[in-house]
C-alpha atoms as a PDB file:
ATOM      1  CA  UNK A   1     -14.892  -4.446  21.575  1.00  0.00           C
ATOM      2  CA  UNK A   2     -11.277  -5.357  20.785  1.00  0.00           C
ATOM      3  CA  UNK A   3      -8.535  -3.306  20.975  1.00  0.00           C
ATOM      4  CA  UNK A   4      -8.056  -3.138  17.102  1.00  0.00           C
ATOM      5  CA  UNK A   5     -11.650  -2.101  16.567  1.00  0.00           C
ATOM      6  CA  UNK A   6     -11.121   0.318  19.170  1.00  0.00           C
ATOM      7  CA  UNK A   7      -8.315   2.208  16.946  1.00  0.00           C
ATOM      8  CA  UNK A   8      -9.901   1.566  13.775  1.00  0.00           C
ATOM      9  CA  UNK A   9     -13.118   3.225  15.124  1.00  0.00           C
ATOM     10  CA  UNK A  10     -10.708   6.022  16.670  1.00  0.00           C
ATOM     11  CA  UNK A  11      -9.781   6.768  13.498  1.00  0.00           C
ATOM     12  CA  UNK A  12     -13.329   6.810  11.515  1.00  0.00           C
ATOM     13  CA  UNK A  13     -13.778   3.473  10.675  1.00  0.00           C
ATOM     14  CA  UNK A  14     -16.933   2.031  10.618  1.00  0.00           C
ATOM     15  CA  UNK A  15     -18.831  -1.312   9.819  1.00  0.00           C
ATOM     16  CA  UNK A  16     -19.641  -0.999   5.748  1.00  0.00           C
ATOM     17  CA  UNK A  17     -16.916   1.783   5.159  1.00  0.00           C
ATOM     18  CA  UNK A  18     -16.313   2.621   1.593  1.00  0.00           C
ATOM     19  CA  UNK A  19     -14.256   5.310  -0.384  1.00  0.00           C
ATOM     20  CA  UNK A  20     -13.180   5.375  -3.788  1.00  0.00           C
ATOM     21  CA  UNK A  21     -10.082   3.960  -4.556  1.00  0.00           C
ATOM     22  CA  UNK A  22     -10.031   5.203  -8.402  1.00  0.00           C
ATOM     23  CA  UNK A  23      -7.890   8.336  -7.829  1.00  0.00           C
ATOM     24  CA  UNK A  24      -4.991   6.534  -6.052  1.00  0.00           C
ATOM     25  CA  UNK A  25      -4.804   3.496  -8.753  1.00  0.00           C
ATOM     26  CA  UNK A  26      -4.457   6.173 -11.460  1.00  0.00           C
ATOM     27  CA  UNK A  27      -1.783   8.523  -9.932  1.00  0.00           C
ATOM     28  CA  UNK A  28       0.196   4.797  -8.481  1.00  0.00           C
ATOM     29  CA  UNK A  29      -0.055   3.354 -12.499  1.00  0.00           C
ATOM     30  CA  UNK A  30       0.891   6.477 -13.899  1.00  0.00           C
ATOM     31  CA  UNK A  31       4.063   6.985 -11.383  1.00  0.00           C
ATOM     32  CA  UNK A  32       4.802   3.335 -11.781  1.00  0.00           C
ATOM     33  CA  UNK A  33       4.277  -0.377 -12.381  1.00  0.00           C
ATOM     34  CA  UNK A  34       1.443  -0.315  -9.893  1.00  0.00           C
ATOM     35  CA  UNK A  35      -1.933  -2.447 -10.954  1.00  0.00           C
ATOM     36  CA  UNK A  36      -4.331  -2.610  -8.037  1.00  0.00           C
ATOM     37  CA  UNK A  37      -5.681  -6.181  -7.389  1.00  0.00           C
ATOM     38  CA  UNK A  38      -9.225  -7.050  -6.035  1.00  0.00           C
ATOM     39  CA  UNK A  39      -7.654  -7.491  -2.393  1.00  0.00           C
ATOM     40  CA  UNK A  40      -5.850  -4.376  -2.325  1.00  0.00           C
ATOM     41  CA  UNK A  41      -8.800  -2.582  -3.834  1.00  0.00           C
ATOM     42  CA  UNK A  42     -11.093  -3.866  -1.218  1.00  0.00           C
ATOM     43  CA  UNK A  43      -9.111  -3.510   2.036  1.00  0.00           C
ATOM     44  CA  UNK A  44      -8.446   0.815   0.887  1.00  0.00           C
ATOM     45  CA  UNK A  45     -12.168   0.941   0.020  1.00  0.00           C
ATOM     46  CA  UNK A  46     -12.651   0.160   3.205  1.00  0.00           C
ATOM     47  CA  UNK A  47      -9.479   1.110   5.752  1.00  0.00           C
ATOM     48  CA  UNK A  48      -7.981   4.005   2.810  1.00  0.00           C
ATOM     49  CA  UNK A  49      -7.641   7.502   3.839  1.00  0.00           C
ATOM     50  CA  UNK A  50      -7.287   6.224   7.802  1.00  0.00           C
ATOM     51  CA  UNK A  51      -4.502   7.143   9.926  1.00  0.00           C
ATOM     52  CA  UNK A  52      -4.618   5.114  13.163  1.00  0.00           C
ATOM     53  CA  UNK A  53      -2.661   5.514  16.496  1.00  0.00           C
ATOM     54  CA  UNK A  54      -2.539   3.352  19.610  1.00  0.00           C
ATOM     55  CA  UNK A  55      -1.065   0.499  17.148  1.00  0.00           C
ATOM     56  CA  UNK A  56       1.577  -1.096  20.262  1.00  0.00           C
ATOM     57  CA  UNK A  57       5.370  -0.558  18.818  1.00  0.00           C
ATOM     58  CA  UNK A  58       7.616  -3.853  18.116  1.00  0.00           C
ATOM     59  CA  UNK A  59      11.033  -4.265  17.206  1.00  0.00           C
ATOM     60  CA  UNK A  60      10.401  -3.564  13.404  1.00  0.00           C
ATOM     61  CA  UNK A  61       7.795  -0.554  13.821  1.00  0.00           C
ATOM     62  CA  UNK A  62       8.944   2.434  15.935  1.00  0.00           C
ATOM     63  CA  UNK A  63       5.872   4.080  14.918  1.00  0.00           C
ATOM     64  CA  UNK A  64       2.623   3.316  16.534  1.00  0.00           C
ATOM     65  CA  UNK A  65       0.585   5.208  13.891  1.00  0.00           C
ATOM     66  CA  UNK A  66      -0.187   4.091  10.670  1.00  0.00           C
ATOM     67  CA  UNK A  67      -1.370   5.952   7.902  1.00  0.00           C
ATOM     68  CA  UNK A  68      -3.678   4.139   5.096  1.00  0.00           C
ATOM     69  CA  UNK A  69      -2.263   5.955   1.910  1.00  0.00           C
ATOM     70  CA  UNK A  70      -1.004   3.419  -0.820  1.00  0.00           C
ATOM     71  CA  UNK A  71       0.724   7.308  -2.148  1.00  0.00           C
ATOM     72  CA  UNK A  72       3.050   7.497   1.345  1.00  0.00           C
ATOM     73  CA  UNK A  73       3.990   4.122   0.711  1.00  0.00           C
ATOM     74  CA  UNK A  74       4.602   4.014  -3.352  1.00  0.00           C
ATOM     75  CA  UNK A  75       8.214   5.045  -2.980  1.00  0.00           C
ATOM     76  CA  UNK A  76       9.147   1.785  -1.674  1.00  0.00           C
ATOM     77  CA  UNK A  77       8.629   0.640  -5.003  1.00  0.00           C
ATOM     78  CA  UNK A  78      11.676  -2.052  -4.763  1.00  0.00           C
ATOM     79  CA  UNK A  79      10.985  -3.034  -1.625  1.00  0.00           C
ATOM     80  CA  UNK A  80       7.729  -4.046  -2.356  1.00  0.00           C
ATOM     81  CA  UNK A  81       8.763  -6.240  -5.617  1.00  0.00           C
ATOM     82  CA  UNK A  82      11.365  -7.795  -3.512  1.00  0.00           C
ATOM     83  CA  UNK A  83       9.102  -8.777  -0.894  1.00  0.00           C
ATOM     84  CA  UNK A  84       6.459 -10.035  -3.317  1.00  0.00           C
ATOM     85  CA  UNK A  85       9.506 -12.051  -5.122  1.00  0.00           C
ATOM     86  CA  UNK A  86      10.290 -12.788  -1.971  1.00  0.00           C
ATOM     87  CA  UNK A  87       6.382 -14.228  -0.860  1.00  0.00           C
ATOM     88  CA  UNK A  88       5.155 -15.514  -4.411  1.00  0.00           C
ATOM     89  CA  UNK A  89       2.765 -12.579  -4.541  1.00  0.00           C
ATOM     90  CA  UNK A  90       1.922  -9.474  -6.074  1.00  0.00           C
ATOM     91  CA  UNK A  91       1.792  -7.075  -3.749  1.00  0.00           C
ATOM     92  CA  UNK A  92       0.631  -3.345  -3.767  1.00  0.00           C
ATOM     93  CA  UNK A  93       0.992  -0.359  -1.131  1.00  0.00           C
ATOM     94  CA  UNK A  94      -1.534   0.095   1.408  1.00  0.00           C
ATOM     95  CA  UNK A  95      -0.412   2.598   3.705  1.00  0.00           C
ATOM     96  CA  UNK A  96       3.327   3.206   5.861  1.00  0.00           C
ATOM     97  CA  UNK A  97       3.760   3.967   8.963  1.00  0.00           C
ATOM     98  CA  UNK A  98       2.858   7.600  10.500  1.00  0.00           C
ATOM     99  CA  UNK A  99       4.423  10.071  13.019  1.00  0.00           C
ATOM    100  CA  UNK A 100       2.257   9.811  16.334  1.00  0.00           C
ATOM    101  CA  UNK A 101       1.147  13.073  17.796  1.00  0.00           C
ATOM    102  CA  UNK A 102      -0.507  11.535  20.899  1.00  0.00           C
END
């Protein structure tokens, strides 16, 4: 088993995973510009709700944890249209990084 399905399954991911992703595209369009597309809707039906830890730490992320709530992440709102500018894409949040307990 790799390391990344190690944390993933750590965290209560499983193979076929699915939650709803209805409640946070309504409270992120009604706080915002936010429109989910079909690859952000798939990846939180199946990783949303997760936080993770054992993620290694790099010179960008001081946090090894991260925590797979498009809501933690929605006040980056500008950061996220610049990037997307920035890549040619639309992007939406996902999740931010979390404070590690262990």
């Amino acid at each position: 088993m790799s390391r990344t399905e190690q944390v993933l399954r750590r965290a209560g991911w499983r193979p076929g995973r699915s939650v709803p992703t209805a409640t946070w595209e309504s409270i992120l369009h009604d706080r915002g510009s936010f429109v989910a597309h079909d690859a952000a809707r798939r990846f939180l039906s199946e990783f949303g709700g997760l936080v993770t830890y054992g993620w290694p730490a790099d010179s960008i992320t001081t946090s090894a944890a991260i925590r797979f709530d498009p809501l933690v992440a929605e006040w980056q709102h500008e950061r996220l249209a610049e990037a997307g500018r920035d890549a040619g894409a639309r992007l939406y949040p996902v999740g931010a990084p979390a404070r590690s307990t262990s």
